[in-house]
C-alpha atoms as a PDB file:
ATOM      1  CA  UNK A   1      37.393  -2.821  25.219  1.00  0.00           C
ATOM      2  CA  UNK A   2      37.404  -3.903  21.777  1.00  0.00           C
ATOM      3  CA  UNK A   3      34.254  -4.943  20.003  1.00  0.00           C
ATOM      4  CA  UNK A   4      34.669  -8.544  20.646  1.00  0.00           C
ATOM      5  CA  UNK A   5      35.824  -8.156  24.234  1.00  0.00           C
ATOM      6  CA  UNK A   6      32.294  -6.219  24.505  1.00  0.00           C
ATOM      7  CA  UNK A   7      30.524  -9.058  23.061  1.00  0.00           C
ATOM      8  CA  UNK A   8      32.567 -11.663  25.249  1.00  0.00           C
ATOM      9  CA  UNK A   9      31.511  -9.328  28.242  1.00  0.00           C
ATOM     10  CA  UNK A  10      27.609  -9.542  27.701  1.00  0.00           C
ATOM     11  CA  UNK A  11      25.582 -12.781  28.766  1.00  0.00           C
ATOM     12  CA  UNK A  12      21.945 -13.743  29.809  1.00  0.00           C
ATOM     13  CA  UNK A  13      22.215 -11.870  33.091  1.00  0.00           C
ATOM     14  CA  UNK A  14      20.217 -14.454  35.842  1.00  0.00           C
ATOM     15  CA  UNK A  15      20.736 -11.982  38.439  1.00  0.00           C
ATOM     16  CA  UNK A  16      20.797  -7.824  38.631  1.00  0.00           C
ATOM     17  CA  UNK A  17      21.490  -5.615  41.057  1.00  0.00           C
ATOM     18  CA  UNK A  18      17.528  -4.394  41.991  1.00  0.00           C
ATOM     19  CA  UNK A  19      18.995  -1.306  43.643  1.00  0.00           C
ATOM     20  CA  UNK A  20      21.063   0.479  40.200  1.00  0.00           C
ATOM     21  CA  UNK A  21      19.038   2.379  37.831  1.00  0.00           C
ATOM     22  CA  UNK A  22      20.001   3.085  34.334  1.00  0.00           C
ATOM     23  CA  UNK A  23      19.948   6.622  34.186  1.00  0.00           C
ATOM     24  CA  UNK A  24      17.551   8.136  31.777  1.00  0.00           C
ATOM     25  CA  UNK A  25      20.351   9.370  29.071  1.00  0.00           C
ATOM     26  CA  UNK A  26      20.797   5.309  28.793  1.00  0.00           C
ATOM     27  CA  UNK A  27      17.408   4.616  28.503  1.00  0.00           C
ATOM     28  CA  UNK A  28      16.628   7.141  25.922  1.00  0.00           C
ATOM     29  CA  UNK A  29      19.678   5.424  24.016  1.00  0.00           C
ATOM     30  CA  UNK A  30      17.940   2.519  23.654  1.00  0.00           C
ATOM     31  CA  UNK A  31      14.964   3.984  23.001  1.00  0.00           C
ATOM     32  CA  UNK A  32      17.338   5.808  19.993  1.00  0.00           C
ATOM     33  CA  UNK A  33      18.391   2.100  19.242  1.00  0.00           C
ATOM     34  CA  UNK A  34      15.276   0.407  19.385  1.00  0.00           C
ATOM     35  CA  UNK A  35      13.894   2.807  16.502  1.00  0.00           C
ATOM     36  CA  UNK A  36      17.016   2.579  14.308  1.00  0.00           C
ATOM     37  CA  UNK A  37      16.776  -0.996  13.852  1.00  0.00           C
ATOM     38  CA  UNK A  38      17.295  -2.163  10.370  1.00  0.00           C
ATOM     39  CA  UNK A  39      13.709  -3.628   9.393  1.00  0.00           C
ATOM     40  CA  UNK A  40      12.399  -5.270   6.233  1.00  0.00           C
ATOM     41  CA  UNK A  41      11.059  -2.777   3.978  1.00  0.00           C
ATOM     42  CA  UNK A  42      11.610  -0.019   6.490  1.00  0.00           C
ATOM     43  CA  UNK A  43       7.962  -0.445   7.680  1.00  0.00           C
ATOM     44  CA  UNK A  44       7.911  -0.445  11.505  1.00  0.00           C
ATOM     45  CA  UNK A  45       5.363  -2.427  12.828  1.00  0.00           C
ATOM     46  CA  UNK A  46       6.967  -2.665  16.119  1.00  0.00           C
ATOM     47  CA  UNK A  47       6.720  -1.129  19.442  1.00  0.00           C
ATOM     48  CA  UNK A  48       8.644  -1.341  22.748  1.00  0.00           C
ATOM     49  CA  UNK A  49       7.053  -0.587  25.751  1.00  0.00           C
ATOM     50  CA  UNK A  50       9.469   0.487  28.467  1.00  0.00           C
ATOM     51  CA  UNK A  51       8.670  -0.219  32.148  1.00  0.00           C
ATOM     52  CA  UNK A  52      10.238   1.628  34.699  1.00  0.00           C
ATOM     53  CA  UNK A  53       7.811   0.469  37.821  1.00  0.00           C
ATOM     54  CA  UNK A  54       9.170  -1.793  40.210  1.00  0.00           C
ATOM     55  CA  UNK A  55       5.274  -2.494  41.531  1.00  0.00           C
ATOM     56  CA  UNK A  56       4.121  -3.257  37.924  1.00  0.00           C
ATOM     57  CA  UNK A  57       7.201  -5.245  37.343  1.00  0.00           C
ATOM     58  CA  UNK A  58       6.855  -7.561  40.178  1.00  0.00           C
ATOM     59  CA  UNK A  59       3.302  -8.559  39.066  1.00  0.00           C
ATOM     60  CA  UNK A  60       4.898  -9.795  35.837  1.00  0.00           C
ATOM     61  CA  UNK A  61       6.968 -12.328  37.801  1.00  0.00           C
ATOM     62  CA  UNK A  62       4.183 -15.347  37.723  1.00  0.00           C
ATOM     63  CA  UNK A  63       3.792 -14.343  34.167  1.00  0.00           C
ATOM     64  CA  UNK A  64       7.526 -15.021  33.292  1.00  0.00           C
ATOM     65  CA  UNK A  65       7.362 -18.248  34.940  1.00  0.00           C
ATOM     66  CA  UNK A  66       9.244 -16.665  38.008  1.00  0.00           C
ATOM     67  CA  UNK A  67      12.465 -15.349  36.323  1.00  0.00           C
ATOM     68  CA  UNK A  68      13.313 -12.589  38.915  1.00  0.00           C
ATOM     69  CA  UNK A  69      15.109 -10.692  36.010  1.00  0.00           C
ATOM     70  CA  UNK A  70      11.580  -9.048  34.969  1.00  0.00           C
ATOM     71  CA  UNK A  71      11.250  -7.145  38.404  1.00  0.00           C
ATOM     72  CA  UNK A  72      15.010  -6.925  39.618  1.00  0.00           C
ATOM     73  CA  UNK A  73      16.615  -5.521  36.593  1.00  0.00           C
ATOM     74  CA  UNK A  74      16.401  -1.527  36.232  1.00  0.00           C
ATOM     75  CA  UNK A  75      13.978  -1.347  33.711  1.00  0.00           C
ATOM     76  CA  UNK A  76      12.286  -4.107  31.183  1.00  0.00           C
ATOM     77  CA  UNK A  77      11.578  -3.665  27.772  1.00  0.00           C
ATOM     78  CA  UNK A  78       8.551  -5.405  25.842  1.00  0.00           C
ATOM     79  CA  UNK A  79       8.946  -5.876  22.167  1.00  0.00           C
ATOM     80  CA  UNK A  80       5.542  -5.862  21.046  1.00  0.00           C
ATOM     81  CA  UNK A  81       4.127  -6.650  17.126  1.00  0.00           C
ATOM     82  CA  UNK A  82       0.929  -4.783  15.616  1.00  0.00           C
ATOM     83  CA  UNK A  83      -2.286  -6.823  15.780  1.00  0.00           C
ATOM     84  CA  UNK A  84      -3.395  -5.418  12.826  1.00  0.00           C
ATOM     85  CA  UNK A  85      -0.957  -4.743   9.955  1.00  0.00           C
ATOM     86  CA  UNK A  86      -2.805  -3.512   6.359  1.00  0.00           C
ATOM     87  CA  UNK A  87      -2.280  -0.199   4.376  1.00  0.00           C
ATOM     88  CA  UNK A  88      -2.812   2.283   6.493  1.00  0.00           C
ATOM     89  CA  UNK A  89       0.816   1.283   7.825  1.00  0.00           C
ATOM     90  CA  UNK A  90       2.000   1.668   4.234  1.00  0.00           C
ATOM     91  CA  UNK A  91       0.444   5.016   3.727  1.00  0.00           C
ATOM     92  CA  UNK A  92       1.866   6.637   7.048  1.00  0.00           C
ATOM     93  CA  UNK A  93       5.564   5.031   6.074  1.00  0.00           C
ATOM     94  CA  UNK A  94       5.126   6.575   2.516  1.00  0.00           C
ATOM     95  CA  UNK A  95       3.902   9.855   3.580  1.00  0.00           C
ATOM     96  CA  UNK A  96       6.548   9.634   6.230  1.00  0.00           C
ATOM     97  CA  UNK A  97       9.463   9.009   3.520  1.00  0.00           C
ATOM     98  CA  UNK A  98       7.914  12.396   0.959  1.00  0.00           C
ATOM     99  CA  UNK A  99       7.939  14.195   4.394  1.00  0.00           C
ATOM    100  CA  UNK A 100      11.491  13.805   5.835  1.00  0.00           C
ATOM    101  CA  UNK A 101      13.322  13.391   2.066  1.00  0.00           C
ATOM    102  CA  UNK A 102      10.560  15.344  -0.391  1.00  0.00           C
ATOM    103  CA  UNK A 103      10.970  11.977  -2.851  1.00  0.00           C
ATOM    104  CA  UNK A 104       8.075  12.402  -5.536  1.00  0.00           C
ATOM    105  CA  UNK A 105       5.420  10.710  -6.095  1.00  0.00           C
ATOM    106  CA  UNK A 106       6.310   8.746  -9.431  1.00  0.00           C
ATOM    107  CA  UNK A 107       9.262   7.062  -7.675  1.00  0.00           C
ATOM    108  CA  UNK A 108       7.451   6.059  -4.251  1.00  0.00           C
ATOM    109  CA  UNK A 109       4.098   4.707  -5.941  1.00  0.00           C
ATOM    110  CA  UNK A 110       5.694   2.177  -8.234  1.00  0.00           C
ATOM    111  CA  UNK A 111       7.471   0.523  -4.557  1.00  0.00           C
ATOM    112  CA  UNK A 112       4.399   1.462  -2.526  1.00  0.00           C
ATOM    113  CA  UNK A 113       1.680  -0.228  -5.241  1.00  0.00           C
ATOM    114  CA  UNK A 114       4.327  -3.293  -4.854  1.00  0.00           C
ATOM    115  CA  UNK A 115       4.366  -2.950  -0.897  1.00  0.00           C
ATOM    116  CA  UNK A 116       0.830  -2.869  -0.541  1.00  0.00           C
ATOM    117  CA  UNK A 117       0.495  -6.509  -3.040  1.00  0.00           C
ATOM    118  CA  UNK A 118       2.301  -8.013  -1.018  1.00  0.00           C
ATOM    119  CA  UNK A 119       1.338  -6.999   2.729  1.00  0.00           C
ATOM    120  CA  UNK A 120      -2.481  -7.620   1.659  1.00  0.00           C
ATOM    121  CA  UNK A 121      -1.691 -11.018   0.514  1.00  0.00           C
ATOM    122  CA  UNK A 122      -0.501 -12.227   3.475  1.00  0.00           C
ATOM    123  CA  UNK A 123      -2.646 -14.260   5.953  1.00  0.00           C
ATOM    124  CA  UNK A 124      -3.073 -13.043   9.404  1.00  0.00           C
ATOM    125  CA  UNK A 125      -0.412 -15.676  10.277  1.00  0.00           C
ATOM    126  CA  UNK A 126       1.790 -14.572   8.140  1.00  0.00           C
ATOM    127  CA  UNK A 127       2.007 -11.583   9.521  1.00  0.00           C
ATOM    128  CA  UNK A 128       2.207 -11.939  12.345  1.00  0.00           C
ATOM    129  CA  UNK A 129       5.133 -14.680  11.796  1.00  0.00           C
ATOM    130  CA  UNK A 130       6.674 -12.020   9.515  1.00  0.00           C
ATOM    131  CA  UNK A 131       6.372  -8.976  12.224  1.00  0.00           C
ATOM    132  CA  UNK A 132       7.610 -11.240  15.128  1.00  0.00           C
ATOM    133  CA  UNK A 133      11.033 -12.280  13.018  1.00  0.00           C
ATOM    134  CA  UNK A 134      11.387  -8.278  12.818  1.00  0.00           C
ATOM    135  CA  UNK A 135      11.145  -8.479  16.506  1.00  0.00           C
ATOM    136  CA  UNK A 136      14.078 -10.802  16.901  1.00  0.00           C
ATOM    137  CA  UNK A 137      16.142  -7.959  14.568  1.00  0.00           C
ATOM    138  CA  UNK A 138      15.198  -5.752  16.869  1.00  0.00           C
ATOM    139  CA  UNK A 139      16.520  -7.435  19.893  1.00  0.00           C
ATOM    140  CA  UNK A 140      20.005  -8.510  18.383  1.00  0.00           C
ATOM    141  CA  UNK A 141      20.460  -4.865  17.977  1.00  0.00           C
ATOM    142  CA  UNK A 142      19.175  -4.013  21.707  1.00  0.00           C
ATOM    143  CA  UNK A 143      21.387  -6.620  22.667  1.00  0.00           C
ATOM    144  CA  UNK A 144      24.901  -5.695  20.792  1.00  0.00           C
ATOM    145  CA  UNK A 145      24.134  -1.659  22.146  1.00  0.00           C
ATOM    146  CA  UNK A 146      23.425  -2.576  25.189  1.00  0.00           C
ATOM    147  CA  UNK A 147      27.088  -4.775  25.459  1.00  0.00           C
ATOM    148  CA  UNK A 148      28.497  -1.274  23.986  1.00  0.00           C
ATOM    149  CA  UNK A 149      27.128   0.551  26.320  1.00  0.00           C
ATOM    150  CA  UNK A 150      28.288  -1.851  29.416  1.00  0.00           C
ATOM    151  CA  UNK A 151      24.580  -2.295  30.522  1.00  0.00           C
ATOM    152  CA  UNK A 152      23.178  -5.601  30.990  1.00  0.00           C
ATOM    153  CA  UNK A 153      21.054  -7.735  29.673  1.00  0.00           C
ATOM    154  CA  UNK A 154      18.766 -10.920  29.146  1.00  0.00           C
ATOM    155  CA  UNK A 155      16.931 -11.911  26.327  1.00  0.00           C
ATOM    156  CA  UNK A 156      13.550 -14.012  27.256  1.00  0.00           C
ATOM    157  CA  UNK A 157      10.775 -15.787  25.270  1.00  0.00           C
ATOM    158  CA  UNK A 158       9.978 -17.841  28.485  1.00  0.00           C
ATOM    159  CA  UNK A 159       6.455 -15.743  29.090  1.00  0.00           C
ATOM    160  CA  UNK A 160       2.753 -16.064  28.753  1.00  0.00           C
ATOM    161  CA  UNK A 161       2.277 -13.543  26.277  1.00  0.00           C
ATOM    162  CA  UNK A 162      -1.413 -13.164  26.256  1.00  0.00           C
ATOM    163  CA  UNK A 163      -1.240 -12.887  30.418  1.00  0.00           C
ATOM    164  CA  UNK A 164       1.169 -10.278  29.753  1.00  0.00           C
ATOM    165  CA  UNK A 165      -0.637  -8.535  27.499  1.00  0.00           C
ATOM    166  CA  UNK A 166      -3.423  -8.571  29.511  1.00  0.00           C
ATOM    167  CA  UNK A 167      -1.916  -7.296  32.592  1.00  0.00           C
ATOM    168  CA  UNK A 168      -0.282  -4.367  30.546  1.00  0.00           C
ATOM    169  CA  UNK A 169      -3.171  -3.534  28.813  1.00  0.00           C
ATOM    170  CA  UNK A 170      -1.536  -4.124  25.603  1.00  0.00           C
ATOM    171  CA  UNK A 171      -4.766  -5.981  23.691  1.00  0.00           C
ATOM    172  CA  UNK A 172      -6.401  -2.510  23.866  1.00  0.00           C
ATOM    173  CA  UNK A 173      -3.748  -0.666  22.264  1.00  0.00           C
ATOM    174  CA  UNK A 174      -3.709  -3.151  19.304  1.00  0.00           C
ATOM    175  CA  UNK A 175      -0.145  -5.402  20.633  1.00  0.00           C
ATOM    176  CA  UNK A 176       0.769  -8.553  21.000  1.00  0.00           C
ATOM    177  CA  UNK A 177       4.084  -9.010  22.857  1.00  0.00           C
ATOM    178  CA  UNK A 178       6.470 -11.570  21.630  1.00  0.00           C
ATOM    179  CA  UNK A 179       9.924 -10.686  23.431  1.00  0.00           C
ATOM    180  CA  UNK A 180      11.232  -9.137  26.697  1.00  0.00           C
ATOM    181  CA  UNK A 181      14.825  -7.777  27.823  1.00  0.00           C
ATOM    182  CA  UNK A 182      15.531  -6.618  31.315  1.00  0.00           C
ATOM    183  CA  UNK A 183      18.124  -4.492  31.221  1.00  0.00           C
ATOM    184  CA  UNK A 184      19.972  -2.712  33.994  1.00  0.00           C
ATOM    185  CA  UNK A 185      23.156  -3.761  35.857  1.00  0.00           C
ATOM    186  CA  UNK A 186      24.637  -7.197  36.803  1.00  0.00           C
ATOM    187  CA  UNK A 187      24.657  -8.320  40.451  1.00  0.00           C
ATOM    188  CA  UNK A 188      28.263  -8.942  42.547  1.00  0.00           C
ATOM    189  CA  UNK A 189      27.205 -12.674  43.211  1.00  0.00           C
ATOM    190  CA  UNK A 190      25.856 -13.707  39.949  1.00  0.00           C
ATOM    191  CA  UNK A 191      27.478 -16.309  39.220  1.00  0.00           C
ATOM    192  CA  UNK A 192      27.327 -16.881  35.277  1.00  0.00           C
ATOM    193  CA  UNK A 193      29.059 -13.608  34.610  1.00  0.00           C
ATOM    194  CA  UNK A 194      32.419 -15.056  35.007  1.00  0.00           C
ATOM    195  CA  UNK A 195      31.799 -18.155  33.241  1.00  0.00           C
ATOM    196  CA  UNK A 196      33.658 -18.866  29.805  1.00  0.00           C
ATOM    197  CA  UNK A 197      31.184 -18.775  27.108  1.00  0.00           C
ATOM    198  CA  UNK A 198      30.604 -22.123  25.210  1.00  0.00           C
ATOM    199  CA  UNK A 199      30.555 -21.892  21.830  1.00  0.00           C
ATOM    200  CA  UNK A 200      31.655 -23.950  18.717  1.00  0.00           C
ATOM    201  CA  UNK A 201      35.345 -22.923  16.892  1.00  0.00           C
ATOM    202  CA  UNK A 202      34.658 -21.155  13.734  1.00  0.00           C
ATOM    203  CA  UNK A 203      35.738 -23.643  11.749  1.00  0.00           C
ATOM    204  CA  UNK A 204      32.276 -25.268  12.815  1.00  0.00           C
ATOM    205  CA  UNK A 205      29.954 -22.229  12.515  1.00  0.00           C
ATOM    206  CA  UNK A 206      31.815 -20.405   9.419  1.00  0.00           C
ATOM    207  CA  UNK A 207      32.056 -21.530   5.677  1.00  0.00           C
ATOM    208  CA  UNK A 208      34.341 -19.954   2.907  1.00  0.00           C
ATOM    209  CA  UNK A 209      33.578 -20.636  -0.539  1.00  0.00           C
END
């Protein structure tokens, strides 16, 4: 398929198949993905918590205001922000960027003194506003590889977060989720997979100057 017959291909899947399993060679793709996501100032204060367990799943179900997605698909990813975001992320990216491409010191400080301004200024709202609009890059790009990759998809802010978090023992690792995506495979009787998709002409949605 071409690329935009692989984006008219993908939708919010309402209904997988609960028996097909991604194999892990897809899963560690997206894993691959999830990491190479474009992010402001390359500073990942992200994390995606993949969950494989059917068991664990299910219990999520009251949580996602019963969307069946969250146990049925093959696996469902949690897109989870820091809860605490100060300069000890800044040091480990630096340190991280004079490890892997040996840049010196007197051309990282200058951008890391600048970094460090700025992330310290911000209130904890801010941050947390800032890191969950990363989260939303993040899940475009999950999104578009996973219509590459013919594996399905649905894209859900329709939780209780804190429940979730709670349930997953996320609080205690420092988390906060903001986004999930089931992924797996579609089921034969979903119905929205053959619908057209509805969207405005371009002449609507595009400007040329």
């Amino acid at each position: 398929m071409s690329t935009l017959q692989k984006l008219q291909w993908r939708y919010a899947t309402k209904k997988f198949d609960a028996n097909t399993v991604l194999s892990q060679d897809k899963i560690t793709l997206l894993k691959e993905a999830f990491n190479l996501t474009a992010l402001s100032y390359g500073l990942q204060t992200l994390k995606m918590v993949v969950i494989e367990d059917k068991a664990k799943r299910e219990k999520l179900v009251p949580i996602a205001y019963g969307q069946r997605q969250v146990a049925d698909a093959s696996h469902l990813l949690v897109l989870c922000i820091q809860s605490k975001i100060d300069e000890t992320d800044i040091n480990a990216h630096f340190n991280t960027i004079k490890s892997v491409r040996n840049t010196p010191d007197a051309i990282l400080e200058p951008f890391k003194a600048q970094l460090t301004g700025t992330i310290t200024k911000m209130t904890q709202i801010k941050k947390d506003n800032w890191a969950t609009n990363q989260a939303y890059i993040a899940l475009g790009n999950l999104m578009t590889v996973c219509a590459f990759e013919a594996i399905d998809s649905c894209p859900m802010e329709g939780f209780i977060p804190q429940k979730l978090d709670e349930a997953l023992g996320l609080d205690t690792l420092g988390l906060k989720s903001v986004l999930l995506l089931p992924v797996g495979y579609r089921a034969t009787d979903d119905m929205f997979a053959e619908l057209k998709k509805v969207r405005k002409p371009l002449s609507q949605t595009i400007i040329d100057l």
